[in-house]
PDB file of N, CA and C in Angstrom:
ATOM      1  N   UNK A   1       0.842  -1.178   0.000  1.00  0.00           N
ATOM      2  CA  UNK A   1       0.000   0.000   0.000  1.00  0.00           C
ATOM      3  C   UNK A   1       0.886   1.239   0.000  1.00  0.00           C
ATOM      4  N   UNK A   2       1.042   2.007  -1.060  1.00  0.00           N
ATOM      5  CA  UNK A   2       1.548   3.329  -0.981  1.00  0.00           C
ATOM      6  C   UNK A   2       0.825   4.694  -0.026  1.00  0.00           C
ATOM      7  N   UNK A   3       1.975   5.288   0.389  1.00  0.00           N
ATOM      8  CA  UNK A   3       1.516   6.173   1.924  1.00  0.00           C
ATOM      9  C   UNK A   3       2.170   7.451   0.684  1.00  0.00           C
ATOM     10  N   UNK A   4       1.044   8.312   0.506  1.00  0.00           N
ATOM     11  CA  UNK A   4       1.275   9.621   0.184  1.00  0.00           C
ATOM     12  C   UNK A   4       0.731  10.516   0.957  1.00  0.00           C
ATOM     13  N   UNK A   5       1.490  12.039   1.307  1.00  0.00           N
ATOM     14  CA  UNK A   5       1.050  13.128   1.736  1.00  0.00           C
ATOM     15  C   UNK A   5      -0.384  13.244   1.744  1.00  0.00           C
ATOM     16  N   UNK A   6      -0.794  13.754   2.798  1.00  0.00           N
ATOM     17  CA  UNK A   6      -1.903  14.239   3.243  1.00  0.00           C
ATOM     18  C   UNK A   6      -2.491  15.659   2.469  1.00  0.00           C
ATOM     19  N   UNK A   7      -1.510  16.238   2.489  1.00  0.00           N
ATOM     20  CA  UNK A   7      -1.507  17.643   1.918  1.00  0.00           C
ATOM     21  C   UNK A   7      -0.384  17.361   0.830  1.00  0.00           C
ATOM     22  N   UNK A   8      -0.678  18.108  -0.022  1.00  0.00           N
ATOM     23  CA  UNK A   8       0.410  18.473  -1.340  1.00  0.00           C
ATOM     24  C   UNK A   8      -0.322  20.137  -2.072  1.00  0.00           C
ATOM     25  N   UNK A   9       0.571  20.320  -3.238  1.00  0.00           N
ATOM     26  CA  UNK A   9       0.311  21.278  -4.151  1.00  0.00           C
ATOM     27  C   UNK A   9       0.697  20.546  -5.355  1.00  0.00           C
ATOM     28  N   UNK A  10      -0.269  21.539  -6.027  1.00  0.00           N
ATOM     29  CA  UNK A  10       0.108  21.010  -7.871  1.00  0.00           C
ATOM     30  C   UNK A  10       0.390  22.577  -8.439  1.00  0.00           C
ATOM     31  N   UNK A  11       0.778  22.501  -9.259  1.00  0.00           N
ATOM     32  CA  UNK A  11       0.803  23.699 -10.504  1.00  0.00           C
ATOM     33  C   UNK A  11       0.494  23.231 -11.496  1.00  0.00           C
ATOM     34  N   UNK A  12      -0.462  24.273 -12.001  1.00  0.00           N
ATOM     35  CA  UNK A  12      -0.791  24.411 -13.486  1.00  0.00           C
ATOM     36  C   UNK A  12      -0.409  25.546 -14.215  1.00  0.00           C
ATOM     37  N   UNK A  13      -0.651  25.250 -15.987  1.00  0.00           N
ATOM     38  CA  UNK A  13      -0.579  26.411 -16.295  1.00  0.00           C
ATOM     39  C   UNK A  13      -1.678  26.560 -17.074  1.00  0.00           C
ATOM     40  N   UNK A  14      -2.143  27.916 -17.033  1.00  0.00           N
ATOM     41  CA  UNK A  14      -3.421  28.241 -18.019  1.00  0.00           C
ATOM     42  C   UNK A  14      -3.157  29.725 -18.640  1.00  0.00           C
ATOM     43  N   UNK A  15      -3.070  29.027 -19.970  1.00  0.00           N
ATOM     44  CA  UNK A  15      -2.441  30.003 -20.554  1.00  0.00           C
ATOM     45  C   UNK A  15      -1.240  30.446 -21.430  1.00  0.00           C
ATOM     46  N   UNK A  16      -0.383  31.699 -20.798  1.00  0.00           N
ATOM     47  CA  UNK A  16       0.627  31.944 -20.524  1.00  0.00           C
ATOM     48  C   UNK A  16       0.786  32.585 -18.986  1.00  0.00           C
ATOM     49  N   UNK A  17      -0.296  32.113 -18.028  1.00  0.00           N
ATOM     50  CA  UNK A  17      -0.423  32.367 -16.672  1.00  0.00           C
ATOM     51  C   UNK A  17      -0.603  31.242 -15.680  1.00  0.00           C
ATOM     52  N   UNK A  18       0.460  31.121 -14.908  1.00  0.00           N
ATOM     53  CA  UNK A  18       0.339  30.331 -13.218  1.00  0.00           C
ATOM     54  C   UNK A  18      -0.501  29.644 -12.575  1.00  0.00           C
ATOM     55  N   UNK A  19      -1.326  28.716 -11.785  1.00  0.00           N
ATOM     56  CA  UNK A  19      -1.485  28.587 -11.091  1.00  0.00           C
ATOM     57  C   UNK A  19      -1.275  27.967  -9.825  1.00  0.00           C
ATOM     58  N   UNK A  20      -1.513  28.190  -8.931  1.00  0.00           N
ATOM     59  CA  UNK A  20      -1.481  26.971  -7.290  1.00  0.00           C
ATOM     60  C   UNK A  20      -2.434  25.864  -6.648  1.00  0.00           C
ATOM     61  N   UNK A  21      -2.123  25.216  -6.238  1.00  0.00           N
ATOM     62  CA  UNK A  21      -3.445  24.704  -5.511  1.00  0.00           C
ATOM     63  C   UNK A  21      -2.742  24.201  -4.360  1.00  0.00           C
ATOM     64  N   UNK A  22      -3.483  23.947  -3.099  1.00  0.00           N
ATOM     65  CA  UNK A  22      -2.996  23.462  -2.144  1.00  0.00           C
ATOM     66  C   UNK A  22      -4.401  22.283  -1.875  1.00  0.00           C
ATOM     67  N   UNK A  23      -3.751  20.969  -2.195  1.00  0.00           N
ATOM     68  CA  UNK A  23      -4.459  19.723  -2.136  1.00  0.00           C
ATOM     69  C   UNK A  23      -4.617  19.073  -0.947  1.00  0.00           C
ATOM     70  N   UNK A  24      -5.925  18.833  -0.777  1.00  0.00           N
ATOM     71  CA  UNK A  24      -6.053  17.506   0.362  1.00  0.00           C
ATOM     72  C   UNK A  24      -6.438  16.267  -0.113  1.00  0.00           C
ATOM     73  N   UNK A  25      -5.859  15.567   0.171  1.00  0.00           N
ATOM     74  CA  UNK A  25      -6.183  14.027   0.021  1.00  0.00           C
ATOM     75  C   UNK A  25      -7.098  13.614   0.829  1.00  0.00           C
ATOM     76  N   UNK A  26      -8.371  13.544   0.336  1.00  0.00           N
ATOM     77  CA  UNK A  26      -9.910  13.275   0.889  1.00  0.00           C
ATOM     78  C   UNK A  26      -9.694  11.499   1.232  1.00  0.00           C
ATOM     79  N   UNK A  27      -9.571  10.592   0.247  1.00  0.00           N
ATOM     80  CA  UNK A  27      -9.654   9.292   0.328  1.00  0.00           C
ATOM     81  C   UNK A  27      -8.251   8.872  -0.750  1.00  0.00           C
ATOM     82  N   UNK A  28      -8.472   7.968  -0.670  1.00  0.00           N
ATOM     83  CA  UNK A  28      -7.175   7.308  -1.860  1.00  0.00           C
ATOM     84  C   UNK A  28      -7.631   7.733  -3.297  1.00  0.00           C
ATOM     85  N   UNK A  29      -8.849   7.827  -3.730  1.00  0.00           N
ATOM     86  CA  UNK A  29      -9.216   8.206  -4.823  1.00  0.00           C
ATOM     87  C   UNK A  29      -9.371   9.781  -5.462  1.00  0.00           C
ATOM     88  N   UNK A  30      -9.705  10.590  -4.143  1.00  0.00           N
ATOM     89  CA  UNK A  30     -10.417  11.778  -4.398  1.00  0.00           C
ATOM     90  C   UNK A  30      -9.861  12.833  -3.577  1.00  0.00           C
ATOM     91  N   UNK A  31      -9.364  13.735  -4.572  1.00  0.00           N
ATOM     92  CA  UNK A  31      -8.592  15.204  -3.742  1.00  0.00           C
ATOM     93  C   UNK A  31     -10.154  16.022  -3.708  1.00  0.00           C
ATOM     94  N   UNK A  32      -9.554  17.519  -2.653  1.00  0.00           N
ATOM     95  CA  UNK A  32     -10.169  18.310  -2.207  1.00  0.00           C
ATOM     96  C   UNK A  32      -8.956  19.907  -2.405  1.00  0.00           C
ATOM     97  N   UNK A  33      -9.628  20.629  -3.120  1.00  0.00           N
ATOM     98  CA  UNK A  33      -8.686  21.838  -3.422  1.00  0.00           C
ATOM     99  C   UNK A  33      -8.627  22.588  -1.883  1.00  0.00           C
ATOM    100  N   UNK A  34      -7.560  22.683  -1.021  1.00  0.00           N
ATOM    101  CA  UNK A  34      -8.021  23.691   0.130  1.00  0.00           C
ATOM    102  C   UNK A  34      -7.527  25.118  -0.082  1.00  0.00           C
ATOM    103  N   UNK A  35      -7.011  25.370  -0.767  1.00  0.00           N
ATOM    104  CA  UNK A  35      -6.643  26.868  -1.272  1.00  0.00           C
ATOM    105  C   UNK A  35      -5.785  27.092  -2.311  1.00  0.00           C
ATOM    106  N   UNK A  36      -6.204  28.171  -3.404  1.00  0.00           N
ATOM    107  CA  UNK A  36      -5.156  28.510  -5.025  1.00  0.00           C
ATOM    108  C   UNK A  36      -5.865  29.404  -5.321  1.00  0.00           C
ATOM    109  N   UNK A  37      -4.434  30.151  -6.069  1.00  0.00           N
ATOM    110  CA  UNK A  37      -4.108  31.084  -6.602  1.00  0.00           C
ATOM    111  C   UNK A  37      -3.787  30.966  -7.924  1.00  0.00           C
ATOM    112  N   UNK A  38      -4.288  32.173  -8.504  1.00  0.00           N
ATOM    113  CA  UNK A  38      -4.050  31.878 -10.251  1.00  0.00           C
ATOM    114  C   UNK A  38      -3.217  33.507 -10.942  1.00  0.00           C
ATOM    115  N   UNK A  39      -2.629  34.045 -11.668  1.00  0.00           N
ATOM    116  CA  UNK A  39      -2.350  34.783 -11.803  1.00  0.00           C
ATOM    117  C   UNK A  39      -0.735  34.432 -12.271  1.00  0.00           C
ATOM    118  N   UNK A  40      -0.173  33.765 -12.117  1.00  0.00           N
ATOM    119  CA  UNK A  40       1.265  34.224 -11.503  1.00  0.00           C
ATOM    120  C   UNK A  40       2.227  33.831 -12.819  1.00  0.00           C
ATOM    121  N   UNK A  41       3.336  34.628 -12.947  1.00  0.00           N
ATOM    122  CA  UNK A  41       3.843  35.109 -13.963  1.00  0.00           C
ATOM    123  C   UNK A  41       4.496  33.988 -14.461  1.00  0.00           C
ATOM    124  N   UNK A  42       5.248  33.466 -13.418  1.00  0.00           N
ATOM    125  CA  UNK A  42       6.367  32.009 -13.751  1.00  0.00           C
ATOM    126  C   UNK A  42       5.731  30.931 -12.824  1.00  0.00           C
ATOM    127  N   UNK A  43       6.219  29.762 -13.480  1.00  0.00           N
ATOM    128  CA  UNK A  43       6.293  29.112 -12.697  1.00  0.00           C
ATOM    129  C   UNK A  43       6.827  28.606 -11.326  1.00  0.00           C
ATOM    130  N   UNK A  44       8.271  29.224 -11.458  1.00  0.00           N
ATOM    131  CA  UNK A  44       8.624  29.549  -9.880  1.00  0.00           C
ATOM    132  C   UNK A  44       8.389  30.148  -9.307  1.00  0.00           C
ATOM    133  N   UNK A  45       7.462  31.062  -9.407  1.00  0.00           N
ATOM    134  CA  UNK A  45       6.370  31.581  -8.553  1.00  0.00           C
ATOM    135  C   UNK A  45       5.137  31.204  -7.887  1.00  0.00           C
ATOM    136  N   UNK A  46       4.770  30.424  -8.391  1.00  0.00           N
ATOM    137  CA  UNK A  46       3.756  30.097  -8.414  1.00  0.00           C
ATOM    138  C   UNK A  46       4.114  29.226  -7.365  1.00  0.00           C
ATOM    139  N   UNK A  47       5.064  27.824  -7.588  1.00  0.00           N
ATOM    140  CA  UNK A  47       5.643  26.690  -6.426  1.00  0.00           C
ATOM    141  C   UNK A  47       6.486  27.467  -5.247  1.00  0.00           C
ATOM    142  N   UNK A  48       6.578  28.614  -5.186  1.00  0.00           N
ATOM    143  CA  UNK A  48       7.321  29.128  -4.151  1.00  0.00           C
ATOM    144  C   UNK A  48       6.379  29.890  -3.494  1.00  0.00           C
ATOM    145  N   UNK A  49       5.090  30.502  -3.667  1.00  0.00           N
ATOM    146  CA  UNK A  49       3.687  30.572  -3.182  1.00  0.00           C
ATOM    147  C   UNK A  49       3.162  29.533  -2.461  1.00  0.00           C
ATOM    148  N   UNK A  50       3.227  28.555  -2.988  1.00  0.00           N
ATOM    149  CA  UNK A  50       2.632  26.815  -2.920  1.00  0.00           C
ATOM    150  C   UNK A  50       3.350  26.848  -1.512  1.00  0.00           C
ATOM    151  N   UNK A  51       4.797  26.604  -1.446  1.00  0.00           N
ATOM    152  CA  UNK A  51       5.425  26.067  -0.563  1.00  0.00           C
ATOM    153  C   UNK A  51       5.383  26.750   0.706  1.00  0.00           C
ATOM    154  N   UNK A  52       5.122  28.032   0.625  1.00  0.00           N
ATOM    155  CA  UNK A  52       5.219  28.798   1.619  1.00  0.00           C
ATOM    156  C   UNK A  52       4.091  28.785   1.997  1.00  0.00           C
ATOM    157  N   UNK A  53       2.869  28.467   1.326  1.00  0.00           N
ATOM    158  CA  UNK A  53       1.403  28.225   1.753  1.00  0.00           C
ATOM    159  C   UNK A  53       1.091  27.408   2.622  1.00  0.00           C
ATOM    160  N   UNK A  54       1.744  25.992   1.796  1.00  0.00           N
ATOM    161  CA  UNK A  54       1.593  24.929   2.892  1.00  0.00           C
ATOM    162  C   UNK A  54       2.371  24.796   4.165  1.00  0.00           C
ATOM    163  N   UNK A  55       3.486  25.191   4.020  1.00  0.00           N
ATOM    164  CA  UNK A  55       3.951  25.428   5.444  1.00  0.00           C
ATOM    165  C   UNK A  55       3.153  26.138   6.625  1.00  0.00           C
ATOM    166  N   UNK A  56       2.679  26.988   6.391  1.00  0.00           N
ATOM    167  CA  UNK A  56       1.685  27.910   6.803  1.00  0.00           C
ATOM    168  C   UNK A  56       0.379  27.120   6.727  1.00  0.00           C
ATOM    169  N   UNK A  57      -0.193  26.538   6.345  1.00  0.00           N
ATOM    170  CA  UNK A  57      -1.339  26.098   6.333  1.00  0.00           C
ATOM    171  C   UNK A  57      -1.003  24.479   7.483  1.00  0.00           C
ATOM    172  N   UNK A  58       0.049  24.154   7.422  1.00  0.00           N
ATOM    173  CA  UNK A  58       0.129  22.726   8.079  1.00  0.00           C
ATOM    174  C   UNK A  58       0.413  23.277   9.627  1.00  0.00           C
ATOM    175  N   UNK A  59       1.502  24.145   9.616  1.00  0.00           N
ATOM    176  CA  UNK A  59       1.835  25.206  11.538  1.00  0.00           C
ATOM    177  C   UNK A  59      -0.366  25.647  11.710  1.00  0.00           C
ATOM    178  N   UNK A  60      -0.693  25.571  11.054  1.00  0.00           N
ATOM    179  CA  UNK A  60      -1.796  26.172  11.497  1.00  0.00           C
ATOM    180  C   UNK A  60      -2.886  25.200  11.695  1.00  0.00           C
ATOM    181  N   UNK A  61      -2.842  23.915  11.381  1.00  0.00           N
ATOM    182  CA  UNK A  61      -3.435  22.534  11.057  1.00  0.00           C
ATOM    183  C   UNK A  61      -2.819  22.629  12.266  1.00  0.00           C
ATOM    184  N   UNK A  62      -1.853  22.499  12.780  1.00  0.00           N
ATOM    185  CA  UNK A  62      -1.293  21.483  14.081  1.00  0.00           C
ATOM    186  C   UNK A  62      -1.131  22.261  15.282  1.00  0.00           C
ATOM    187  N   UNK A  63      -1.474  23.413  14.861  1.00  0.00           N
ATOM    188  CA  UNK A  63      -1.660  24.493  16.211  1.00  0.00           C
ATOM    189  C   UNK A  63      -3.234  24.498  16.482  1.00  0.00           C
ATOM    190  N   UNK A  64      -4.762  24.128  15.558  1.00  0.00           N
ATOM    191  CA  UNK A  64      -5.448  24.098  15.687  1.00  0.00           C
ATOM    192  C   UNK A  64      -5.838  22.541  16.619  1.00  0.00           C
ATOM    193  N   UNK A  65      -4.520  21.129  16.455  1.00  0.00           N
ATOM    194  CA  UNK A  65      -5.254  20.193  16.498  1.00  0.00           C
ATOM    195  C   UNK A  65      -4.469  20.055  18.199  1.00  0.00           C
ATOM    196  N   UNK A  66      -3.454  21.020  18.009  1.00  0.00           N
ATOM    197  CA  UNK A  66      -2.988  21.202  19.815  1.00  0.00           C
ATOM    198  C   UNK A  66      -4.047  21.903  20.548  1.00  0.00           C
ATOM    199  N   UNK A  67      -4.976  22.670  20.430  1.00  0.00           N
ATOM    200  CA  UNK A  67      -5.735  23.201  21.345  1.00  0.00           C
ATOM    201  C   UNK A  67      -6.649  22.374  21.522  1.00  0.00           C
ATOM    202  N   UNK A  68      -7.082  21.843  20.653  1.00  0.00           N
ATOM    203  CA  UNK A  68      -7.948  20.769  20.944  1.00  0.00           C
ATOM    204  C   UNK A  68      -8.230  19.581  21.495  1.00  0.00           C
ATOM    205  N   UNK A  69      -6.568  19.276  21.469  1.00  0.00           N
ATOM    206  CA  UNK A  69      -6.059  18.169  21.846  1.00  0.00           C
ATOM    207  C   UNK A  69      -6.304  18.770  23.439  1.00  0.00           C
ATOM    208  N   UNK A  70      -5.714  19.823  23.721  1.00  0.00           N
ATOM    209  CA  UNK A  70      -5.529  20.250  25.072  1.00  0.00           C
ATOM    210  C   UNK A  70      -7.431  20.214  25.590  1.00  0.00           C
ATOM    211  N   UNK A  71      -7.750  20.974  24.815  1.00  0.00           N
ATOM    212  CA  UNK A  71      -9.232  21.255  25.595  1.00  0.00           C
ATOM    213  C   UNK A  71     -10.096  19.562  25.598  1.00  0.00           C
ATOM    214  N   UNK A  72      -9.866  18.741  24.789  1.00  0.00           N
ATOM    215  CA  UNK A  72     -10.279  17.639  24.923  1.00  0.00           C
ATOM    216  C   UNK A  72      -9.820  16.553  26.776  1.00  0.00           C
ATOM    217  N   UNK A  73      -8.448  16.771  26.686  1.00  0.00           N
ATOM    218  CA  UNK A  73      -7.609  16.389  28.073  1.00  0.00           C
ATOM    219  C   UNK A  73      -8.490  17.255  29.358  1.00  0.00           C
ATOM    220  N   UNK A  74      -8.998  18.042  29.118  1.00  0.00           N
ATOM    221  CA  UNK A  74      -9.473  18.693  30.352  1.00  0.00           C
ATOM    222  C   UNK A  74     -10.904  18.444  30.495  1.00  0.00           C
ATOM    223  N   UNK A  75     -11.310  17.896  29.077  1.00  0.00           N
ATOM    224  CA  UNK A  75     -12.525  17.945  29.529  1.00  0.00           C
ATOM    225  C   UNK A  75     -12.608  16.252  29.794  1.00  0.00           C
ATOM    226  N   UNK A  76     -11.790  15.470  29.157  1.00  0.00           N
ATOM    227  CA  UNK A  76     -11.779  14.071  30.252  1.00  0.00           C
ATOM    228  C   UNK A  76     -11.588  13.633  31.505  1.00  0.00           C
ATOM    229  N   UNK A  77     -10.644  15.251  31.953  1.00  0.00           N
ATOM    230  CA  UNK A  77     -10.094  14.939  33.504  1.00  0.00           C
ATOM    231  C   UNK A  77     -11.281  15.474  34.179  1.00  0.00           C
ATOM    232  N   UNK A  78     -12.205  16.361  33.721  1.00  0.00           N
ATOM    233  CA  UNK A  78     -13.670  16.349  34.001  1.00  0.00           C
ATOM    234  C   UNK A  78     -14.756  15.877  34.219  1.00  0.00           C
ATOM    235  N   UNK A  79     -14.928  14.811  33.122  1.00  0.00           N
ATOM    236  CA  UNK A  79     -15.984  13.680  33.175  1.00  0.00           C
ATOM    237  C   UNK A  79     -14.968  12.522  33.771  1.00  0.00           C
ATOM    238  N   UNK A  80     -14.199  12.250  34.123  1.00  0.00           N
ATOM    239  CA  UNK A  80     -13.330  11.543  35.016  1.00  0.00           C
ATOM    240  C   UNK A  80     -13.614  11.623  36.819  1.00  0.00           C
ATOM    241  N   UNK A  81     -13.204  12.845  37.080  1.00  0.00           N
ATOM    242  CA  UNK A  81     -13.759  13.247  38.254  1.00  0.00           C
ATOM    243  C   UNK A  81     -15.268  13.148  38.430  1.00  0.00           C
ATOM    244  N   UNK A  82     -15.948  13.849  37.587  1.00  0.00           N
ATOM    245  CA  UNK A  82     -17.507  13.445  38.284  1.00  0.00           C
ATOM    246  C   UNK A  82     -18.602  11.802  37.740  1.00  0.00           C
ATOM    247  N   UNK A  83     -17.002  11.417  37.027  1.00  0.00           N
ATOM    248  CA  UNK A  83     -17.705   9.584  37.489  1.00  0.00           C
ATOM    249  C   UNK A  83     -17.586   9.174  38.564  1.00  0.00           C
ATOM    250  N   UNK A  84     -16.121   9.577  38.801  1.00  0.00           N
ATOM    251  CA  UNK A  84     -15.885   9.428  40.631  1.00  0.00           C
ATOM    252  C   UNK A  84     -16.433   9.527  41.436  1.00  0.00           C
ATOM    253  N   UNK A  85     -16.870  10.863  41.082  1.00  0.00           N
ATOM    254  CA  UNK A  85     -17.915  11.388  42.423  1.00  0.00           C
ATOM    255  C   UNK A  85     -19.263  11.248  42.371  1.00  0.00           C
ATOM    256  N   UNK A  86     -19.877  10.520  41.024  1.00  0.00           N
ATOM    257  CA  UNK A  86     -21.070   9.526  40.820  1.00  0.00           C
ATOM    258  C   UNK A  86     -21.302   8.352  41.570  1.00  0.00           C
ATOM    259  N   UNK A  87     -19.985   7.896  41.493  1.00  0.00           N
ATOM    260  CA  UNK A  87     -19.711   6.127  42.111  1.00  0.00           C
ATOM    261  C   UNK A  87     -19.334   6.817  43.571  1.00  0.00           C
ATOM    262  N   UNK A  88     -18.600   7.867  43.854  1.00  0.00           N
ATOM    263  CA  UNK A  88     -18.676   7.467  45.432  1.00  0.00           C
ATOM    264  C   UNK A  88     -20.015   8.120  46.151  1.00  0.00           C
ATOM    265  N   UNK A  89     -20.752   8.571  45.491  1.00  0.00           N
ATOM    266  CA  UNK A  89     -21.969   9.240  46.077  1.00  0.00           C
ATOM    267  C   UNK A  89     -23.141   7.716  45.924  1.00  0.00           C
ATOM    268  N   UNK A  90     -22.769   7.030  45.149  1.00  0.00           N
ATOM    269  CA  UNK A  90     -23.811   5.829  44.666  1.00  0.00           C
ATOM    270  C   UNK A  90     -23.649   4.822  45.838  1.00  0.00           C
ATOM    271  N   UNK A  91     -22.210   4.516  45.961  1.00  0.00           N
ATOM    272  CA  UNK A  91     -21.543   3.633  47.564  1.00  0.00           C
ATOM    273  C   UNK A  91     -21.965   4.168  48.817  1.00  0.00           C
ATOM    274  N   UNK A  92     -21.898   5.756  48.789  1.00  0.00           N
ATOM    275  CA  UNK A  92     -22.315   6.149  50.459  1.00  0.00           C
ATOM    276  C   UNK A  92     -23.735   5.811  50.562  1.00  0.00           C
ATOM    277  N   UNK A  93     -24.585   5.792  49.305  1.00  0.00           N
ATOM    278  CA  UNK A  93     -26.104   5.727  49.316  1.00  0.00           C
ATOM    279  C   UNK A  93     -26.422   4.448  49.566  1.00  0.00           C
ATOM    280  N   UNK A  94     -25.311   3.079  48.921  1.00  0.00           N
ATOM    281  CA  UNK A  94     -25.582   2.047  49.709  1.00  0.00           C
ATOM    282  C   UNK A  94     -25.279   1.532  50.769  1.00  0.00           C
ATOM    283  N   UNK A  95     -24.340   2.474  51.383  1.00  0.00           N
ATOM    284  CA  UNK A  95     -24.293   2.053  52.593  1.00  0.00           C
ATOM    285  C   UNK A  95     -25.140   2.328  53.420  1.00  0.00           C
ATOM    286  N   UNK A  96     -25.329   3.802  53.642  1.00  0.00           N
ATOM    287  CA  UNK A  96     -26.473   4.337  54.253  1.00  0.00           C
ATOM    288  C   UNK A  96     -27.414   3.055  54.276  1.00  0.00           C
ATOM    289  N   UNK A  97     -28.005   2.850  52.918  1.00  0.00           N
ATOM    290  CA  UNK A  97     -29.034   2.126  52.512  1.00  0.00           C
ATOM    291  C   UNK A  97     -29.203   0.833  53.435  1.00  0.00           C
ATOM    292  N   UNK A  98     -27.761   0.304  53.337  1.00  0.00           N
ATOM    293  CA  UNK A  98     -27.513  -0.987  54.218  1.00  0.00           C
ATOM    294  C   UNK A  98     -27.646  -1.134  55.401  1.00  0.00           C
ATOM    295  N   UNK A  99     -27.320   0.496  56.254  1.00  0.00           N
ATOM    296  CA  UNK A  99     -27.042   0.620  57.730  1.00  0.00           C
ATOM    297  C   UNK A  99     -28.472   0.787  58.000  1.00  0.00           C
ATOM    298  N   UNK A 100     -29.743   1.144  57.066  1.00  0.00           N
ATOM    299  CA  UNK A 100     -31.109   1.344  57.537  1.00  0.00           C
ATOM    300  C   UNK A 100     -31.528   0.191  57.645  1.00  0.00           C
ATOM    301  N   UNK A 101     -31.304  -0.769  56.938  1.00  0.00           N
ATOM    302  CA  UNK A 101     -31.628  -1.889  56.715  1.00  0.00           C
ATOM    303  C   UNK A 101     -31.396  -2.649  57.782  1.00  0.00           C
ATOM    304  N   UNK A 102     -30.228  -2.823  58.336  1.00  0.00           N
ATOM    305  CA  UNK A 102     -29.581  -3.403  59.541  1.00  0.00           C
ATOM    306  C   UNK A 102     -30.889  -2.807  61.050  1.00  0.00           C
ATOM    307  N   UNK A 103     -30.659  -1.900  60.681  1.00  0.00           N
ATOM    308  CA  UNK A 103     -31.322  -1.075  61.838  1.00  0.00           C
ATOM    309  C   UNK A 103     -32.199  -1.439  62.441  1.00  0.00           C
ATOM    310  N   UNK A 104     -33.143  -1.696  60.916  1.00  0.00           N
ATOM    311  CA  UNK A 104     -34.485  -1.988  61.217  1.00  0.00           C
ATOM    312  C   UNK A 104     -34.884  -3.830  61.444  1.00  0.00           C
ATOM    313  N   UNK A 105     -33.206  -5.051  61.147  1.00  0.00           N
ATOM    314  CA  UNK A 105     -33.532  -5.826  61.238  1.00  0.00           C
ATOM    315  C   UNK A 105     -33.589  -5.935  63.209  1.00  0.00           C
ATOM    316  N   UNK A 106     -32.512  -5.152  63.632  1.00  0.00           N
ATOM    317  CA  UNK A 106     -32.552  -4.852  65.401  1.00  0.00           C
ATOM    318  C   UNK A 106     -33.061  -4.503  65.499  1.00  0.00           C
ATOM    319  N   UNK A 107     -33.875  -3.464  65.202  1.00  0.00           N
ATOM    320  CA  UNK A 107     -35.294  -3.012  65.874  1.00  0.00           C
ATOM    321  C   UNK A 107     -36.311  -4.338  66.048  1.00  0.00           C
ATOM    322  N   UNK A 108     -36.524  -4.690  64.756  1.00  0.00           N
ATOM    323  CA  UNK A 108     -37.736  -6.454  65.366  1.00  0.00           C
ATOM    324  C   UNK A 108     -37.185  -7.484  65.817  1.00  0.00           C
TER     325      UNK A 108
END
């Protein structure tokens, strides 16, 4: 199984004019354009746009998937704690529960 980039760029030309694209690889079959530019005079312009795009577009992919990552961690150490404090509120209720029970078998 071949492992290609997630992200890439292509260039075209149309014309005697440039373009960019900055590609996502949707599935093995099927790209998704995520941003291009058309205009550009040369072709090394155009891939030196590209490159500097995606760099910029991937620092910004992985700075988006760190906050998330972070706000996700907090919100597990969240629902973490108040399972805890589900289950130990559920135990004191059976105990309680148990000690009435007892109570009432000494009482008759």
């Amino acid at each position: 199984m071949a492992q290609e980039n997630k992200f890439d760029y292509s260039i075209k030309q149309d014309g005697d004019k440039w373009g960019a694209e900055i590609i996502r690889r949707v599935t093995a079959r099927r790209t998704s354009v995520s941003k291009q530019k058309k205009g550009f005079e040369t072709q090394e312009l155009a891939e030196q746009w590209a490159k500097e795009t995606l760099v910029g577009y991937l620092e910004n992919l992985q700075a988006g998937n760190k906050r998330k990552s972070e706000k996700r961690a907090v919100r597990n150490e969240l629902a973490a704690k108040a399972e805890a404090e589900k289950q130990a509120a559920s135990a004191l209720y059976e105990e309680k529960r148990l000690a009435a029970f007892e109570e009432d078998d000494i009482e008759e």
